[in-house]
Protein backbone atom coordinates (compact mmCIF):
# COMPACT_ATOMS: atom_id res chain seq x y z
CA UNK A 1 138.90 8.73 58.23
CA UNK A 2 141.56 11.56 58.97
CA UNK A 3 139.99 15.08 57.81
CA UNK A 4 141.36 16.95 54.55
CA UNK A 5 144.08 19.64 55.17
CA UNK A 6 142.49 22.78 55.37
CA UNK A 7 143.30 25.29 52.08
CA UNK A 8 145.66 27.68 54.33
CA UNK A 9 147.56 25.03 56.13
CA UNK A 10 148.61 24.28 52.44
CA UNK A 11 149.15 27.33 51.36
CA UNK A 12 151.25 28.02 54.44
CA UNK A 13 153.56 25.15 53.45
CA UNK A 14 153.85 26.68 50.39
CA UNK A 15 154.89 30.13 51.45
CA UNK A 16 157.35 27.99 54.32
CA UNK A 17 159.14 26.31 51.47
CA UNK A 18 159.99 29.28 49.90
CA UNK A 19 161.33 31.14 52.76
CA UNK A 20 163.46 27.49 53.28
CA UNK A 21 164.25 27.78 49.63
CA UNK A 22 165.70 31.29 49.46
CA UNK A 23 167.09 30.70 52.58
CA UNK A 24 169.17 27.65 51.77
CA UNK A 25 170.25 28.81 48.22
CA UNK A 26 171.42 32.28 50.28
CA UNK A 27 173.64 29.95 52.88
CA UNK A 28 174.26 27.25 50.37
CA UNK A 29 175.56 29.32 47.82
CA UNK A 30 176.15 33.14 48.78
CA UNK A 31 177.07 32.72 52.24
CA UNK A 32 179.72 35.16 52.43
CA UNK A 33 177.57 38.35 50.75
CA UNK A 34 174.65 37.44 53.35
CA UNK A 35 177.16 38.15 56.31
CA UNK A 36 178.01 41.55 54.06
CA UNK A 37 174.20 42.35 54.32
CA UNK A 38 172.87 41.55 57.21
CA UNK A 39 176.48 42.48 59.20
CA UNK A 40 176.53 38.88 60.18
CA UNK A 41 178.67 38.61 63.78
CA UNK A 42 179.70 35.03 62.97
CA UNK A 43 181.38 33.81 59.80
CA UNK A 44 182.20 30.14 59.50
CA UNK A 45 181.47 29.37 55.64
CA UNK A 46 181.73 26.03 55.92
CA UNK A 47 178.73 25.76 58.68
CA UNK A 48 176.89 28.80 56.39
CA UNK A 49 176.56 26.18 53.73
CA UNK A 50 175.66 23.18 55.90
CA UNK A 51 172.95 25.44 57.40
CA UNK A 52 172.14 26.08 53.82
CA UNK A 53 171.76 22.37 53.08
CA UNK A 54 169.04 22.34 56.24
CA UNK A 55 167.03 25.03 55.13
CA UNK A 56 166.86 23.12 50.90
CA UNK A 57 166.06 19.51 53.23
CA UNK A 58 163.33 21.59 54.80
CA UNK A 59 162.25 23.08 51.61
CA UNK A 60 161.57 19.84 49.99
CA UNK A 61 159.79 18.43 53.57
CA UNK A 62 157.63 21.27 53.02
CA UNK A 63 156.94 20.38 49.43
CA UNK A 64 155.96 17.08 50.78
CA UNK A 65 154.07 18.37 52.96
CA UNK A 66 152.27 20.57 50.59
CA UNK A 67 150.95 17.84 48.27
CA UNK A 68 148.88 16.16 50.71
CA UNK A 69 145.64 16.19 51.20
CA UNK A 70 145.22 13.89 54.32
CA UNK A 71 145.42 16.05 58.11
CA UNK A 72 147.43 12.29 59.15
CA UNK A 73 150.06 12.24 56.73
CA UNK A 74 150.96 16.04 57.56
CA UNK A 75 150.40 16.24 61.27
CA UNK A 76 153.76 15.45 62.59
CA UNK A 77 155.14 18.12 60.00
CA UNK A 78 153.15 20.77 61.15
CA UNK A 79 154.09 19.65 64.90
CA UNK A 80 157.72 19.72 63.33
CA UNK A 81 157.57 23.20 61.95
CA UNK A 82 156.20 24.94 65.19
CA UNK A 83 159.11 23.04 67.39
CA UNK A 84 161.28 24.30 64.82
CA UNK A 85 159.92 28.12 64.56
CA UNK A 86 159.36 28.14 68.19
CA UNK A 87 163.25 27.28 69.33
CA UNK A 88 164.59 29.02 66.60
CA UNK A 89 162.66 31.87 67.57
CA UNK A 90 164.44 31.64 71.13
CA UNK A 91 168.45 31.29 69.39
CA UNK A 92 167.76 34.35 67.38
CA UNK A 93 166.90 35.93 70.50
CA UNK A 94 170.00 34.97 72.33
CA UNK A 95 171.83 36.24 69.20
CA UNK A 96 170.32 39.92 69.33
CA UNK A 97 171.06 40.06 72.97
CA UNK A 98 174.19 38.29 73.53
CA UNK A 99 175.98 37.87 70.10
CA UNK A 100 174.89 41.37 68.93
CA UNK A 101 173.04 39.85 65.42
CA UNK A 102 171.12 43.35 64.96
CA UNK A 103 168.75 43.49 62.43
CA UNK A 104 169.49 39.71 60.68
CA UNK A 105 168.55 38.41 64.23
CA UNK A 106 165.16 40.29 64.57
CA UNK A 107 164.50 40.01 60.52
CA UNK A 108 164.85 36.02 61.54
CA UNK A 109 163.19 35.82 64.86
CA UNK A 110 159.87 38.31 63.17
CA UNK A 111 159.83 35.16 60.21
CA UNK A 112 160.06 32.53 63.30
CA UNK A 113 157.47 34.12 65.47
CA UNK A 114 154.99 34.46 62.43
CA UNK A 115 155.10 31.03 60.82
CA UNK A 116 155.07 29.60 64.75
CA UNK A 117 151.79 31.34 65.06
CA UNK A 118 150.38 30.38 61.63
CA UNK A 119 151.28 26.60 62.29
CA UNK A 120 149.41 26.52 65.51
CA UNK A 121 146.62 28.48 64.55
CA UNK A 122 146.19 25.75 61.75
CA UNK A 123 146.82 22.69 64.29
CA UNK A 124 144.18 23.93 66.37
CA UNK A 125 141.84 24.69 63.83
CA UNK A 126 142.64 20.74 62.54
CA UNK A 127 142.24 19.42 65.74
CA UNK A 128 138.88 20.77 65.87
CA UNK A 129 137.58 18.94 62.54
């Protein structure tokens, strides 16, 4: 029998979809006044919103993640989000350096870097059980 999903691994999911929420309804549906904040190099609205569509399909993973209770069921998820933090972590580096992304590009590689940590803390500590 796989072992429950510990409290904060849930509660982690939780706080992931969010970010993936207000991410996705920013790209999805304000895409042009996020490149005004953040001073966005790139501007392609059309790829803005399909990013935005990513981050609301990742949302609702999350949320599917979040309502289980079995480690089995939500394994490959977690696995999935600390890929995804991980290598995402590595493009916004490549954009500070070499597309000049300032501040967006370290705002988004510090959310990266600490969710990639959180996730693997909490895959370790599963692993253990």
């Amino acid at each position: 029998m796989s072992p429950d999903i510990l409290k904060e691994l849930k509660y982690t999911f939780l706080v992931q979809l969010i970010v993936f929420l207000i991410f996705g309804i920013f790209f999805t549906f304000f895409v042009e006044q996020y490149v005004a904040i953040f001073s966005w190099p790139n501007y392609d609205p059309t790829a803005g919103r399909y990013i935005g569509i990513i981050f609301l399909s990742l949302a609702f993973i999350e949320f599917l993640a979040f309502r289980e209770t079995d480690w089995e069921k939500v394994e490959l998820f977690v696995i999935f989000d600390m890929l995804f933090c991980i290598l995402g972590a590595i493009v916004q580096m490549v954009g500070v350096f070499v597309d000049g992304t300032g501040f967006a590009g370290w705002f988004n590689f510090a959310i990266q870097i600490i969710f990639f940590v959180a996730f693997l803390y909490f895959y370790t500590q599963q692993q253990r059980q």
